[in-house]
PDB file of N, CA and C in Angstrom:
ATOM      1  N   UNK A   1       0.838  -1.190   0.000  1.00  0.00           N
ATOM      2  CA  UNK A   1       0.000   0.000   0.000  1.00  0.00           C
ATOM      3  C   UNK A   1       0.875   1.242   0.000  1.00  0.00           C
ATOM      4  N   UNK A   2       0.711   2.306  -0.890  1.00  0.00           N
ATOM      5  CA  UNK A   2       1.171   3.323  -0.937  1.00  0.00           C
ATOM      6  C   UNK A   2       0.333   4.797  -0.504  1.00  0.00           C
ATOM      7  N   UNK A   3      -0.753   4.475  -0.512  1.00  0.00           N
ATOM      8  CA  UNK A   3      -1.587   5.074   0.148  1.00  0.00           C
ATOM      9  C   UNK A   3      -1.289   5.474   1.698  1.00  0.00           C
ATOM     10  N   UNK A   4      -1.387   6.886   1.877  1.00  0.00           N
ATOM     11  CA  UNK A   4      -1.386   7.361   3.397  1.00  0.00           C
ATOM     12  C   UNK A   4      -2.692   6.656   4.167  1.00  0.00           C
ATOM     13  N   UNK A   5      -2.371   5.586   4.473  1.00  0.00           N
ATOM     14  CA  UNK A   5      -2.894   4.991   5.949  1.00  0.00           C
ATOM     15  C   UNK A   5      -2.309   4.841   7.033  1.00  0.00           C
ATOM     16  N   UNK A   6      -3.411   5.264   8.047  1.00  0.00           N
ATOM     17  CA  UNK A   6      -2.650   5.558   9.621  1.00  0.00           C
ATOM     18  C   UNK A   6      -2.385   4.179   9.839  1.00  0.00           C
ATOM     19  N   UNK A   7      -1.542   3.984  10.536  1.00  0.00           N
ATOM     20  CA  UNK A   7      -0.345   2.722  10.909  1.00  0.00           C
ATOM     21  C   UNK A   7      -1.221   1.634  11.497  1.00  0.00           C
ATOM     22  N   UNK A   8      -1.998   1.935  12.214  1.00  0.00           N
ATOM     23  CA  UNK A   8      -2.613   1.369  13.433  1.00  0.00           C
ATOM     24  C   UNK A   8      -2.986   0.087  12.849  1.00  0.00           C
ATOM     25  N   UNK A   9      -3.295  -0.692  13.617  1.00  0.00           N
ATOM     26  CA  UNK A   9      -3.842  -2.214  13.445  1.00  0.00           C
ATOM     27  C   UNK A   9      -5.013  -2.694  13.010  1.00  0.00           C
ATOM     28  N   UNK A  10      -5.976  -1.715  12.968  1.00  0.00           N
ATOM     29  CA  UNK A  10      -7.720  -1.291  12.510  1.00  0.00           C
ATOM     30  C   UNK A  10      -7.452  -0.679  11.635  1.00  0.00           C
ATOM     31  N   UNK A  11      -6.441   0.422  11.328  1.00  0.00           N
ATOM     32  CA  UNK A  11      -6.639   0.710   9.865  1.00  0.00           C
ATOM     33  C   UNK A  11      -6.173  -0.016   8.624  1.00  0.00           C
ATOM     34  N   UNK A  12      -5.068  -0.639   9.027  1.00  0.00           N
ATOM     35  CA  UNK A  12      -4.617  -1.630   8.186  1.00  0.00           C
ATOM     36  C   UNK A  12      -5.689  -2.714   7.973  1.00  0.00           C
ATOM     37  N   UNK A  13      -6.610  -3.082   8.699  1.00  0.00           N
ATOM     38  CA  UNK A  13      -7.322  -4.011   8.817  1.00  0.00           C
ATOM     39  C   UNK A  13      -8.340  -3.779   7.605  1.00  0.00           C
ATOM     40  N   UNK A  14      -8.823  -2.593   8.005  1.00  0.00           N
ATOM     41  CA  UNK A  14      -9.914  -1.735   6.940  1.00  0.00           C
ATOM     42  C   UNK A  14      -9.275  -1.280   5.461  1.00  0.00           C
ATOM     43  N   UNK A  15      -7.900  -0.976   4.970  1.00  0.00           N
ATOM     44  CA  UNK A  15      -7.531  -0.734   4.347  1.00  0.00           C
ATOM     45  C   UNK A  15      -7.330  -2.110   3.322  1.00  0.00           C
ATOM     46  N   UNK A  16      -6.774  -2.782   4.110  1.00  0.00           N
ATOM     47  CA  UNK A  16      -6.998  -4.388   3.221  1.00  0.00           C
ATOM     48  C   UNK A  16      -7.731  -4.764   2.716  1.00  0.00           C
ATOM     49  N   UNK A  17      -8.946  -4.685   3.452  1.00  0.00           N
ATOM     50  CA  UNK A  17     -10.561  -4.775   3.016  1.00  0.00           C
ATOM     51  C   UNK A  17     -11.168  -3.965   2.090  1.00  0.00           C
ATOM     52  N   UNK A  18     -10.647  -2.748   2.103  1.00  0.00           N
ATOM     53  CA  UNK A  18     -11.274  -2.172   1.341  1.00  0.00           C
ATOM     54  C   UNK A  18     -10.597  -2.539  -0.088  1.00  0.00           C
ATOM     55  N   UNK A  19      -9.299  -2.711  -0.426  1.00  0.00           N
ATOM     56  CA  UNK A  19      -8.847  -2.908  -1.557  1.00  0.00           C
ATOM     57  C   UNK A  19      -9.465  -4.313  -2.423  1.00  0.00           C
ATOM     58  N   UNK A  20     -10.558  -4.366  -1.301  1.00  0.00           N
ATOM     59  CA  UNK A  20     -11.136  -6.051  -2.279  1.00  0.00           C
ATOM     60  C   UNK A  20     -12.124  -5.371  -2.246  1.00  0.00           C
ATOM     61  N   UNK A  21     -12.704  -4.705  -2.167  1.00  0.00           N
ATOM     62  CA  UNK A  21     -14.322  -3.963  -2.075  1.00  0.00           C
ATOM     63  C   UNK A  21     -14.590  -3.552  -3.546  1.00  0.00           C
ATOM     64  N   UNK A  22     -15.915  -4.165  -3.835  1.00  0.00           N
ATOM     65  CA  UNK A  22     -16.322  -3.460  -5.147  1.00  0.00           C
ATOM     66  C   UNK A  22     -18.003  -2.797  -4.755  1.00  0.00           C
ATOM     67  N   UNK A  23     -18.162  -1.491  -4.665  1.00  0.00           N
ATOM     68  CA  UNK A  23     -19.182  -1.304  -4.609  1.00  0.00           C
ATOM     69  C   UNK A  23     -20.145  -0.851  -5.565  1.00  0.00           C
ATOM     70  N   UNK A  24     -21.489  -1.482  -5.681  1.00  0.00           N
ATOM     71  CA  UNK A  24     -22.161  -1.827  -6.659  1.00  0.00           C
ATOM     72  C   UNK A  24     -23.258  -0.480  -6.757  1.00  0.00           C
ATOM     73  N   UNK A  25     -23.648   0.178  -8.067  1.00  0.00           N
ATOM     74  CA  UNK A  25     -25.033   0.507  -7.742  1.00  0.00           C
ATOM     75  C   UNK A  25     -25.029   1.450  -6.819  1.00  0.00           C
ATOM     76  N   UNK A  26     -23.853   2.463  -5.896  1.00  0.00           N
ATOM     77  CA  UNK A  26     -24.130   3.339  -5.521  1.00  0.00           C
ATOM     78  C   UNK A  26     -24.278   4.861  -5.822  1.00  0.00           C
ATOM     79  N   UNK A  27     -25.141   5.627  -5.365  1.00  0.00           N
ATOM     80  CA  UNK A  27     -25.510   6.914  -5.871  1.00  0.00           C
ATOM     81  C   UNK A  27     -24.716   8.286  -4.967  1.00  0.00           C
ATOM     82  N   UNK A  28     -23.735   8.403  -5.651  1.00  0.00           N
ATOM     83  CA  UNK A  28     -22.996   9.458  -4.698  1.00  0.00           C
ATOM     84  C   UNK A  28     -23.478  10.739  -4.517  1.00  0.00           C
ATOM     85  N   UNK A  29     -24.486  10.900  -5.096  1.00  0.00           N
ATOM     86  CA  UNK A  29     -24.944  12.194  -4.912  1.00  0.00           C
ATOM     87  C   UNK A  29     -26.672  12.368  -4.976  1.00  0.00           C
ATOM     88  N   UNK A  30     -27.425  12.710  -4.105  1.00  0.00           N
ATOM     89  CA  UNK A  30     -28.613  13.069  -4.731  1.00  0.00           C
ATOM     90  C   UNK A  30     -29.209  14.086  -5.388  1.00  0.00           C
ATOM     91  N   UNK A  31     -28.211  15.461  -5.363  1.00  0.00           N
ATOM     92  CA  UNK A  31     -28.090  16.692  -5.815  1.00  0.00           C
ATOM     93  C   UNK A  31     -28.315  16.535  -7.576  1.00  0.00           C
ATOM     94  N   UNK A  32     -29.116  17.417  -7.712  1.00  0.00           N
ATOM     95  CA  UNK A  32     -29.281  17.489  -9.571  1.00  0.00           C
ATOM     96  C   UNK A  32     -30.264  18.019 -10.030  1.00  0.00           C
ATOM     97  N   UNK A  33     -30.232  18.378 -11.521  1.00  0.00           N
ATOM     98  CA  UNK A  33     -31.602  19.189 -11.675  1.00  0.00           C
ATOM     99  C   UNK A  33     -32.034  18.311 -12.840  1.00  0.00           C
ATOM    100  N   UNK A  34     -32.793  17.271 -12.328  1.00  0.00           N
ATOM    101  CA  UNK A  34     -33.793  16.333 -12.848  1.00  0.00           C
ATOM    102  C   UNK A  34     -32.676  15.175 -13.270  1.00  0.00           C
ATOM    103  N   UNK A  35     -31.263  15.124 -13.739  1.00  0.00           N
ATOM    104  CA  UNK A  35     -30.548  13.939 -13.853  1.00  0.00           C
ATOM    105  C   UNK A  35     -30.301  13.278 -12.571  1.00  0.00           C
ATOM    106  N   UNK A  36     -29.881  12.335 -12.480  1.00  0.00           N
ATOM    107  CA  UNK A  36     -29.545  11.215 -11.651  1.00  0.00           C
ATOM    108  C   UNK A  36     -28.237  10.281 -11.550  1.00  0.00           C
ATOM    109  N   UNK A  37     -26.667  10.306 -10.763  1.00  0.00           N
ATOM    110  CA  UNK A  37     -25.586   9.648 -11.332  1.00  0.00           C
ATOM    111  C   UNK A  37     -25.868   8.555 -10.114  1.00  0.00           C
ATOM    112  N   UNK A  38     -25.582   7.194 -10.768  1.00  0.00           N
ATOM    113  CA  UNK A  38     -25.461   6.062 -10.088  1.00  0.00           C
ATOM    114  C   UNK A  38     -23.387   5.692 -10.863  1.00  0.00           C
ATOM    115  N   UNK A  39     -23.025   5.393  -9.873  1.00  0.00           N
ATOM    116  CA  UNK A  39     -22.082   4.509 -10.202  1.00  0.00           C
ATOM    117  C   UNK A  39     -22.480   3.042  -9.698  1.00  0.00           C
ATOM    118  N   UNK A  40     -22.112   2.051 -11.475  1.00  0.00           N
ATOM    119  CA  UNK A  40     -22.342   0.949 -11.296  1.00  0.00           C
ATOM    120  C   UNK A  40     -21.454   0.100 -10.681  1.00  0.00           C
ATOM    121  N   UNK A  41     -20.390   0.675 -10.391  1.00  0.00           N
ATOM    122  CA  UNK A  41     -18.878  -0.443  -9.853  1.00  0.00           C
ATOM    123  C   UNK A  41     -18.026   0.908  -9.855  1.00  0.00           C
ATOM    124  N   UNK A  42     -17.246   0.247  -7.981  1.00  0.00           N
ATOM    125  CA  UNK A  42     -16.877   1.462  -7.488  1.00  0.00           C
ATOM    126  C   UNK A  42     -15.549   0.901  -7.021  1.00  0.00           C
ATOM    127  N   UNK A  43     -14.277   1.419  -7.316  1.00  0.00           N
ATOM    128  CA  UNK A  43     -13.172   0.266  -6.634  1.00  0.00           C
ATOM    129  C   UNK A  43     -11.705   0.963  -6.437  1.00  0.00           C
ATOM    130  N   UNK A  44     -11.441   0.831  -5.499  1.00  0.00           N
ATOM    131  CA  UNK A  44      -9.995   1.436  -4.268  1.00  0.00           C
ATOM    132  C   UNK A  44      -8.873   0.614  -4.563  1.00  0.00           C
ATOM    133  N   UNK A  45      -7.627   1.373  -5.001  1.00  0.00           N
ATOM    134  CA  UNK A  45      -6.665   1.113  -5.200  1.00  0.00           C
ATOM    135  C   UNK A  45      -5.444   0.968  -4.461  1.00  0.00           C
ATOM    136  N   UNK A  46      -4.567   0.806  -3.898  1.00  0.00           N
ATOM    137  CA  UNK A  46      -3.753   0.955  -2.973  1.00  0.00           C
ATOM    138  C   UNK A  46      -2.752   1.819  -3.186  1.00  0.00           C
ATOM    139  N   UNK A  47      -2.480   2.250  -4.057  1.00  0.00           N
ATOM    140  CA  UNK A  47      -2.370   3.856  -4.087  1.00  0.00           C
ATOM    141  C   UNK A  47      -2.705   5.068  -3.749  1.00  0.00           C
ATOM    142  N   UNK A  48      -3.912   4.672  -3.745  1.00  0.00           N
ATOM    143  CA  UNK A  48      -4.666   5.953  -2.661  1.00  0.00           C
ATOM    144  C   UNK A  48      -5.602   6.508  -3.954  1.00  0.00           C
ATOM    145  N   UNK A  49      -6.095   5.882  -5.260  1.00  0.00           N
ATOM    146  CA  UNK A  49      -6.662   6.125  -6.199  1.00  0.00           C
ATOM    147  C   UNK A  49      -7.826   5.681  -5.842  1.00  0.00           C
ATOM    148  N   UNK A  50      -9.199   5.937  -6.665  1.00  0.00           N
ATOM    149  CA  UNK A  50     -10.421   5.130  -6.623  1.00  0.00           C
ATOM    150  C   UNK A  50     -10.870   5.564  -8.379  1.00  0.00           C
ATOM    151  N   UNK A  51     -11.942   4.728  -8.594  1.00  0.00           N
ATOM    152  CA  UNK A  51     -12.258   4.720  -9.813  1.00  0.00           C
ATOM    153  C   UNK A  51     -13.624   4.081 -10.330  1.00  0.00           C
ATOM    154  N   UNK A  52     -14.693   4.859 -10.608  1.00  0.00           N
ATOM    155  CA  UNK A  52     -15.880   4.733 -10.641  1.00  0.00           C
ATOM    156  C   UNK A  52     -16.517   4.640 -12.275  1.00  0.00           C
ATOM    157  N   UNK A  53     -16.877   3.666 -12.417  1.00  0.00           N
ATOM    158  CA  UNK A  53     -17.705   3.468 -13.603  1.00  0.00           C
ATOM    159  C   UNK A  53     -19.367   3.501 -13.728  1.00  0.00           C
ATOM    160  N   UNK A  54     -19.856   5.057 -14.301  1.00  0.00           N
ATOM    161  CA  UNK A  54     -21.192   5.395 -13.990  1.00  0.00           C
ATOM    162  C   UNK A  54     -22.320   5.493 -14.655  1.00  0.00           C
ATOM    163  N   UNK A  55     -23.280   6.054 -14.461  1.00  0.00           N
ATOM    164  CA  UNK A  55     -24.599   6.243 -15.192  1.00  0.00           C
ATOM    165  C   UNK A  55     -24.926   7.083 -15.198  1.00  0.00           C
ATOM    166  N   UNK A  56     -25.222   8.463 -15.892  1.00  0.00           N
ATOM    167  CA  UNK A  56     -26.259   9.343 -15.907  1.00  0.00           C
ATOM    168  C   UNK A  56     -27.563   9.300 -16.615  1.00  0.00           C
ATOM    169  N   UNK A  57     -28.656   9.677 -15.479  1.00  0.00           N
ATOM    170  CA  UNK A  57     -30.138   9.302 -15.756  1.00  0.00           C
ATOM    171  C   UNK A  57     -30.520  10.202 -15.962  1.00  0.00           C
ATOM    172  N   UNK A  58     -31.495  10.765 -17.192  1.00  0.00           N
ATOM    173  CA  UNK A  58     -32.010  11.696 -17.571  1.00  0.00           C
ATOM    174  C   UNK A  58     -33.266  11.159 -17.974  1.00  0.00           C
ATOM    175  N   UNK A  59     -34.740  11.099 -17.248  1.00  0.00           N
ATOM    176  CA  UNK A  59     -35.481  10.737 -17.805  1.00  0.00           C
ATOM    177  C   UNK A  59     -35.226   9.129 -18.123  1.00  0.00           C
ATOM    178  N   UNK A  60     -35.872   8.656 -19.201  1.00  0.00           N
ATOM    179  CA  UNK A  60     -35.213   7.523 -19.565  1.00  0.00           C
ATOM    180  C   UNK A  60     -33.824   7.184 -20.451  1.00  0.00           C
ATOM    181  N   UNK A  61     -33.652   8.270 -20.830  1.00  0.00           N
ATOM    182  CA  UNK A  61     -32.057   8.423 -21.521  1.00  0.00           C
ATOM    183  C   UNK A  61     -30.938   7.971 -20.288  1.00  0.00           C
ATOM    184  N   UNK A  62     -30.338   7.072 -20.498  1.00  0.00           N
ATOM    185  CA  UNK A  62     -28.752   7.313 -19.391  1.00  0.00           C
ATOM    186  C   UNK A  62     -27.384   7.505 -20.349  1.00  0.00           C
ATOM    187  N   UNK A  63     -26.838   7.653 -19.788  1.00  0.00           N
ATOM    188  CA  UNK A  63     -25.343   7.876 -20.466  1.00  0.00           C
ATOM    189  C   UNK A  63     -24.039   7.580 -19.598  1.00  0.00           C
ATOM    190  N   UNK A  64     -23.439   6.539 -20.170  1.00  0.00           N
ATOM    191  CA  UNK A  64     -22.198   5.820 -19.314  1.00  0.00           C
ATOM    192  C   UNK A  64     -21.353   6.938 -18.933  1.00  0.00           C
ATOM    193  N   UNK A  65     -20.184   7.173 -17.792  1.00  0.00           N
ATOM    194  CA  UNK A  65     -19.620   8.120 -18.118  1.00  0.00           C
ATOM    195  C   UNK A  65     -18.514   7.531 -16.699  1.00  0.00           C
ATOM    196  N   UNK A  66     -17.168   8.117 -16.409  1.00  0.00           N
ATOM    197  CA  UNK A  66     -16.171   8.027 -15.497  1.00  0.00           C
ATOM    198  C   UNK A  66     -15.681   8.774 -14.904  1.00  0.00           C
ATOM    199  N   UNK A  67     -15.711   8.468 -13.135  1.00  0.00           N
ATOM    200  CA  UNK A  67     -15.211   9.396 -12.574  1.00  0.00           C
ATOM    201  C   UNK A  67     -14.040   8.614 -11.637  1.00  0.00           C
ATOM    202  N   UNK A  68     -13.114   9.922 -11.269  1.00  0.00           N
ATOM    203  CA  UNK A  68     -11.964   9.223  -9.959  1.00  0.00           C
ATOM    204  C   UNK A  68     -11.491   9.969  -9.461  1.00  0.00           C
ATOM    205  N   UNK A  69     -10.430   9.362  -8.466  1.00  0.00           N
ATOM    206  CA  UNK A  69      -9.771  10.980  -7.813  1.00  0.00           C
ATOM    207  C   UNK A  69      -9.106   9.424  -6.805  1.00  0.00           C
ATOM    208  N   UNK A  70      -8.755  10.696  -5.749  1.00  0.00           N
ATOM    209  CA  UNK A  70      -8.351  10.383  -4.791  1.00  0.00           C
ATOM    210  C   UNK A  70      -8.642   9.867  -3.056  1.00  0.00           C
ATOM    211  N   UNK A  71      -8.208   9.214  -2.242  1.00  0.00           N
ATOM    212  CA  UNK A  71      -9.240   8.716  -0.823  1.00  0.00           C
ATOM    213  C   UNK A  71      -7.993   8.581   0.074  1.00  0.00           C
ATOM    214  N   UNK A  72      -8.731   9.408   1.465  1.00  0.00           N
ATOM    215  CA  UNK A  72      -8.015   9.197   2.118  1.00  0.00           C
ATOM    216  C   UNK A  72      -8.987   8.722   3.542  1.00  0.00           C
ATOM    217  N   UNK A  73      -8.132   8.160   4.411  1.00  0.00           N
ATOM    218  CA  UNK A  73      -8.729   8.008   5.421  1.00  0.00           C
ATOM    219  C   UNK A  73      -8.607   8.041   6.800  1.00  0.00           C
ATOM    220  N   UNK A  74      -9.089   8.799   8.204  1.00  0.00           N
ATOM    221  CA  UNK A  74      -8.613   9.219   9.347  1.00  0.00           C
ATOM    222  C   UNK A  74      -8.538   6.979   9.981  1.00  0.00           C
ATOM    223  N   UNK A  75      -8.495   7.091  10.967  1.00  0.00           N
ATOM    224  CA  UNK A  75      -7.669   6.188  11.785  1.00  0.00           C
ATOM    225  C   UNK A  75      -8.755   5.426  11.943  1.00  0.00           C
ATOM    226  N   UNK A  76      -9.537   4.266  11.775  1.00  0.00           N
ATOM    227  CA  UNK A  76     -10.282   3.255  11.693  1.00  0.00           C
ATOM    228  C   UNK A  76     -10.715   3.211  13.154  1.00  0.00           C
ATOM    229  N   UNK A  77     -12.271   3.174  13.021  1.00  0.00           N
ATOM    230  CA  UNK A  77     -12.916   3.027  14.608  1.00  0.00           C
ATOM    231  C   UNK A  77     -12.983   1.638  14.981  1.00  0.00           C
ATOM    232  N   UNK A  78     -12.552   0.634  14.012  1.00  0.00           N
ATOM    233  CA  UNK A  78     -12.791  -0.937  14.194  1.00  0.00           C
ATOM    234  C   UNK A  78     -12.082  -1.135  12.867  1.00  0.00           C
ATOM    235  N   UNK A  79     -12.136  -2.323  12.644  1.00  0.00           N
ATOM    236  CA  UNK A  79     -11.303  -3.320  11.350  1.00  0.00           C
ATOM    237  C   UNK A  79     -12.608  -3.165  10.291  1.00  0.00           C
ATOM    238  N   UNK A  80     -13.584  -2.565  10.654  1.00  0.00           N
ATOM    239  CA  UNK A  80     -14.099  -3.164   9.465  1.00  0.00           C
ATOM    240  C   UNK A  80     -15.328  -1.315   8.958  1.00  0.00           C
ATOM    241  N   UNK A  81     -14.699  -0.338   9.776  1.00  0.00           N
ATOM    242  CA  UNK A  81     -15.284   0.801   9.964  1.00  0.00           C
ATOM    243  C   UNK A  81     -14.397   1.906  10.039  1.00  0.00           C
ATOM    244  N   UNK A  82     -14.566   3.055   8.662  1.00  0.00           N
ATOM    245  CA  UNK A  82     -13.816   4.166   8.615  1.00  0.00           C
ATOM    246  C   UNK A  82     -14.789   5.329   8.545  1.00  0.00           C
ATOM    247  N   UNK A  83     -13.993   6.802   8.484  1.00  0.00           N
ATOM    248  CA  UNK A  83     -14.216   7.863   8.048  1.00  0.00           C
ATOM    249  C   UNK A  83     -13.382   8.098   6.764  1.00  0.00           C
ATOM    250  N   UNK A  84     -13.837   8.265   5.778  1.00  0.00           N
ATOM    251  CA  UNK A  84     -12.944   8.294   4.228  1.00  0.00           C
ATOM    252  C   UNK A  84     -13.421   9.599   3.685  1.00  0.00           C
ATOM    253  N   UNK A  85     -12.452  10.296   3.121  1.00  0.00           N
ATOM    254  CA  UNK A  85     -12.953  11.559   2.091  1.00  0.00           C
ATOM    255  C   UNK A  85     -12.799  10.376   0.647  1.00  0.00           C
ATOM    256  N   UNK A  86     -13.215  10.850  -0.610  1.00  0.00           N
ATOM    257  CA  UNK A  86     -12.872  10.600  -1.959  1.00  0.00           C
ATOM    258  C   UNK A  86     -13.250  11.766  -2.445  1.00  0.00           C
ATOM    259  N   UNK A  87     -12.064  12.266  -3.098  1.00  0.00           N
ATOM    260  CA  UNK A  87     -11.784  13.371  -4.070  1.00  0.00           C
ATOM    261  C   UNK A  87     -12.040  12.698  -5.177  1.00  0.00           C
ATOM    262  N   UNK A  88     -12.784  14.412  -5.996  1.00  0.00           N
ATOM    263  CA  UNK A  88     -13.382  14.040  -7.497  1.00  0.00           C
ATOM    264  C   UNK A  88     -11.900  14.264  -8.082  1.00  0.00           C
ATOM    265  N   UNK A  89     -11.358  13.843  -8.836  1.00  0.00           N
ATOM    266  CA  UNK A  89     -10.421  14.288  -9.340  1.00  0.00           C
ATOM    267  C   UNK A  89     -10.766  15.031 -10.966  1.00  0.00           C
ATOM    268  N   UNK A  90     -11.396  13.537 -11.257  1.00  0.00           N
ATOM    269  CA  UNK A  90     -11.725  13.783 -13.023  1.00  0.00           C
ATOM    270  C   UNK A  90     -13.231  13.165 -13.193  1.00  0.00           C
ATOM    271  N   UNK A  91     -13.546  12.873 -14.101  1.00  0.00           N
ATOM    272  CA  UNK A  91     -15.164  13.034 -14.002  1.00  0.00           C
ATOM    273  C   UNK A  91     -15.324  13.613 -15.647  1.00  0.00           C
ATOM    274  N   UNK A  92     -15.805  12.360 -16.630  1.00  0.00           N
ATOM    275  CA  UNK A  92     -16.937  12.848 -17.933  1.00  0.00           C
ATOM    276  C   UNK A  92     -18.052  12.944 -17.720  1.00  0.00           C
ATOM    277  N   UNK A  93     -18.725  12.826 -16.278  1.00  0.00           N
ATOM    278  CA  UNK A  93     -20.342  12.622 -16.096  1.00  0.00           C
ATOM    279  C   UNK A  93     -20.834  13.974 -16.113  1.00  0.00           C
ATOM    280  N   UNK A  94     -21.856  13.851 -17.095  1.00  0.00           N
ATOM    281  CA  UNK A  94     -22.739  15.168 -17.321  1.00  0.00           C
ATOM    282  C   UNK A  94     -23.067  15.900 -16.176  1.00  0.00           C
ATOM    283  N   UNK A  95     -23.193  17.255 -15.772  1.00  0.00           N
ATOM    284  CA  UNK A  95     -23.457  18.133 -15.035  1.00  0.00           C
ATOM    285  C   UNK A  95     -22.442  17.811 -13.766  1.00  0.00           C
ATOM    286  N   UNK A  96     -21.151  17.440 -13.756  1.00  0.00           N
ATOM    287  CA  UNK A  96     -20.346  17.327 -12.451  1.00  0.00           C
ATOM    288  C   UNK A  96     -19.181  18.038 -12.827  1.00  0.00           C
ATOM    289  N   UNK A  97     -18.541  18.115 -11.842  1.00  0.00           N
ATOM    290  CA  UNK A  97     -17.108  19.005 -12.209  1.00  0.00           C
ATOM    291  C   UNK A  97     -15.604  18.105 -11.357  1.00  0.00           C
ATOM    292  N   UNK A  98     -14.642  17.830 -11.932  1.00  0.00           N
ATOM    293  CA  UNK A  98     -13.734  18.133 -10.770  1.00  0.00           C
ATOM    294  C   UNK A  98     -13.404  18.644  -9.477  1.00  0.00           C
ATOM    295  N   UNK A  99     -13.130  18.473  -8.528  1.00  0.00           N
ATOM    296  CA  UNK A  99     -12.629  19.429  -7.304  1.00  0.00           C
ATOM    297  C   UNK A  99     -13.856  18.951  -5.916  1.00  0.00           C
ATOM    298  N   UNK A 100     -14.799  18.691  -6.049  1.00  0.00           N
ATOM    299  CA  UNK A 100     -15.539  17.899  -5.159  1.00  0.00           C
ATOM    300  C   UNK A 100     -15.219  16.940  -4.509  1.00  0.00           C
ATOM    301  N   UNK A 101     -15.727  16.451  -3.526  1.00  0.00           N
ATOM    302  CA  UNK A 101     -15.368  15.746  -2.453  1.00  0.00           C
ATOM    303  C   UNK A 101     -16.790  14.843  -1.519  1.00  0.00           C
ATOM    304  N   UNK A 102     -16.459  14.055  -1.270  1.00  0.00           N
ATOM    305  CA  UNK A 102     -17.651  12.674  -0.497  1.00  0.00           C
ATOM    306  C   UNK A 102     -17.030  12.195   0.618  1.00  0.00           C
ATOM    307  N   UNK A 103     -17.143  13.020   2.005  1.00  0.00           N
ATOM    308  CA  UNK A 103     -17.234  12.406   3.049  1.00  0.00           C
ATOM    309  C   UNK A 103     -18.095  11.254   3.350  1.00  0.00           C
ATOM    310  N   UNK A 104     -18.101  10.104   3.688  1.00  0.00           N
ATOM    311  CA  UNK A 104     -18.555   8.909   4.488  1.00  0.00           C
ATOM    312  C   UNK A 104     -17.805   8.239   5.452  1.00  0.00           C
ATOM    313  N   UNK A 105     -18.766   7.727   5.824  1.00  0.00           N
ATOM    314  CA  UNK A 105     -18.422   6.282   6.906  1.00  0.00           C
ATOM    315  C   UNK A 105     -18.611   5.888   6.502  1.00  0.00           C
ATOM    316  N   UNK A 106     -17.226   4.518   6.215  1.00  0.00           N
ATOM    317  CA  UNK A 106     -17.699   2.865   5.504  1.00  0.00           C
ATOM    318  C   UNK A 106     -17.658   2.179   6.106  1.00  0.00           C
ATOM    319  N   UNK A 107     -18.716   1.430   5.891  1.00  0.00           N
ATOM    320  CA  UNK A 107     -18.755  -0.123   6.876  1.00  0.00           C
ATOM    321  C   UNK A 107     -18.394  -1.146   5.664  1.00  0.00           C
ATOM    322  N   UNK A 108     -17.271  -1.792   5.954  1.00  0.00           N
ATOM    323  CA  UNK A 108     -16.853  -3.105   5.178  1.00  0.00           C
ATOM    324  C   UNK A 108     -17.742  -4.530   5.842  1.00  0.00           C
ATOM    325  N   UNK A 109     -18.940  -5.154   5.467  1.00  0.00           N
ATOM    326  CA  UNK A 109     -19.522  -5.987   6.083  1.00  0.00           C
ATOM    327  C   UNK A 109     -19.064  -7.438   5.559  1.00  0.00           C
ATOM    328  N   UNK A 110     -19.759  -8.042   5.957  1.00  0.00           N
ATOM    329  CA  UNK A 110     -19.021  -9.754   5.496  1.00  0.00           C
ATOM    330  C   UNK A 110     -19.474 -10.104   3.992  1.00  0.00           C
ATOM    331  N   UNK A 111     -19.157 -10.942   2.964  1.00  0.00           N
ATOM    332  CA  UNK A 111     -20.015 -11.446   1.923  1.00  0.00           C
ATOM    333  C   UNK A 111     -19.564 -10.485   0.676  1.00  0.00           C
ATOM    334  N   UNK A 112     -19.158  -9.220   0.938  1.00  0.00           N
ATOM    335  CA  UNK A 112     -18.775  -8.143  -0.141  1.00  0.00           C
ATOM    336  C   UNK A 112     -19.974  -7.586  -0.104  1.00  0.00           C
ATOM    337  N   UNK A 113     -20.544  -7.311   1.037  1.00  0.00           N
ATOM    338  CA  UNK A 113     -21.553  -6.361   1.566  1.00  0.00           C
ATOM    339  C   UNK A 113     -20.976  -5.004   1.984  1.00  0.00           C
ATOM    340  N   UNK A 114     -21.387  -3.817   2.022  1.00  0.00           N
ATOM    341  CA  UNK A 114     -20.891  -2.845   2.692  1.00  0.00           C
ATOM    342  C   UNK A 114     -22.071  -1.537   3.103  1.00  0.00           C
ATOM    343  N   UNK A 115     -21.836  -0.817   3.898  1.00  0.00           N
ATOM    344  CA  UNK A 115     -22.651   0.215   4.074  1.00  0.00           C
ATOM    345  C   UNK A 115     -21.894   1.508   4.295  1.00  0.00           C
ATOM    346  N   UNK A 116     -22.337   2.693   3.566  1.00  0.00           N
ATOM    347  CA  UNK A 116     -21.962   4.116   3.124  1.00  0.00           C
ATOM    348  C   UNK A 116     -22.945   5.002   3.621  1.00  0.00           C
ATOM    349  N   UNK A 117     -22.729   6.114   4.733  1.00  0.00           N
ATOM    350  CA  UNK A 117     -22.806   6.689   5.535  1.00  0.00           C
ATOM    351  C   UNK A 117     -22.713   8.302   5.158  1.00  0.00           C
ATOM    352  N   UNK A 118     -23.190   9.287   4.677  1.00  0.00           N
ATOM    353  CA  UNK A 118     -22.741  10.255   3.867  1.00  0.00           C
ATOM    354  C   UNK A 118     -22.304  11.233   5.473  1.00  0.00           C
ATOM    355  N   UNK A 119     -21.281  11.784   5.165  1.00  0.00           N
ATOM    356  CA  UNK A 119     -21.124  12.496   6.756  1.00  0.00           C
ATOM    357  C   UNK A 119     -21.045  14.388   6.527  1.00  0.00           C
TER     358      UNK A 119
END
């Protein structure tokens, strides 16, 4: 891992985990004026990269489109529970920009389950 993760024994724990995490089908934003972005597959690099392959919904029109950036994360409350920023870095999805940012809490659950927490 090249990624700035705090040392500790829970974050390493969570950081491992997360680099197998694919998250499916989540909607990072509910903000929009009548479109809708779902990313269909969402996935953390150990670099400290992430990289999102998405959807924009317009009505019944969608349009594929890619976003990524960067993630960092404060010091793990458990092995399987963080606080993470992800920076927009880049982004073709209609009506978004660069330079944005997605605070959550992730819960890494068992099965390649997870739960996202907007903070």
């Amino acid at each position: 891992l090249s990624a700035d993760i705090p040392t500790d024994n829970k974050s390493q724990n969570f950081a491992n985990r997360l680099l197998d995490l694919e998250i499916r089908n989540f909607r990072p934003t509910d903000a929009g004026s009548g479109a809708s972005l779902s990313y269909t597959s969402m996935s953390f690099s150990g670099d400290g990269t992430w990289r999102a392959d998405g959807l924009v919904s317009i009505g019944e029109d969608s349009i594929d489109c890619v976003e990524g950036g960067d993630w960092t994360m404060e010091p793990a409350q458990t092995r399987t529970s963080a606080s993470m920023v992800w920076n927009l870095g880049q982004t073709d999805c209609a009506g978004r920009q660069a330079g944005g940012e997605i605070r959550v809490q992730l819960t890494i659950l068992e099965n390649g389950r997870y739960q996202v927490r907007f903070r």
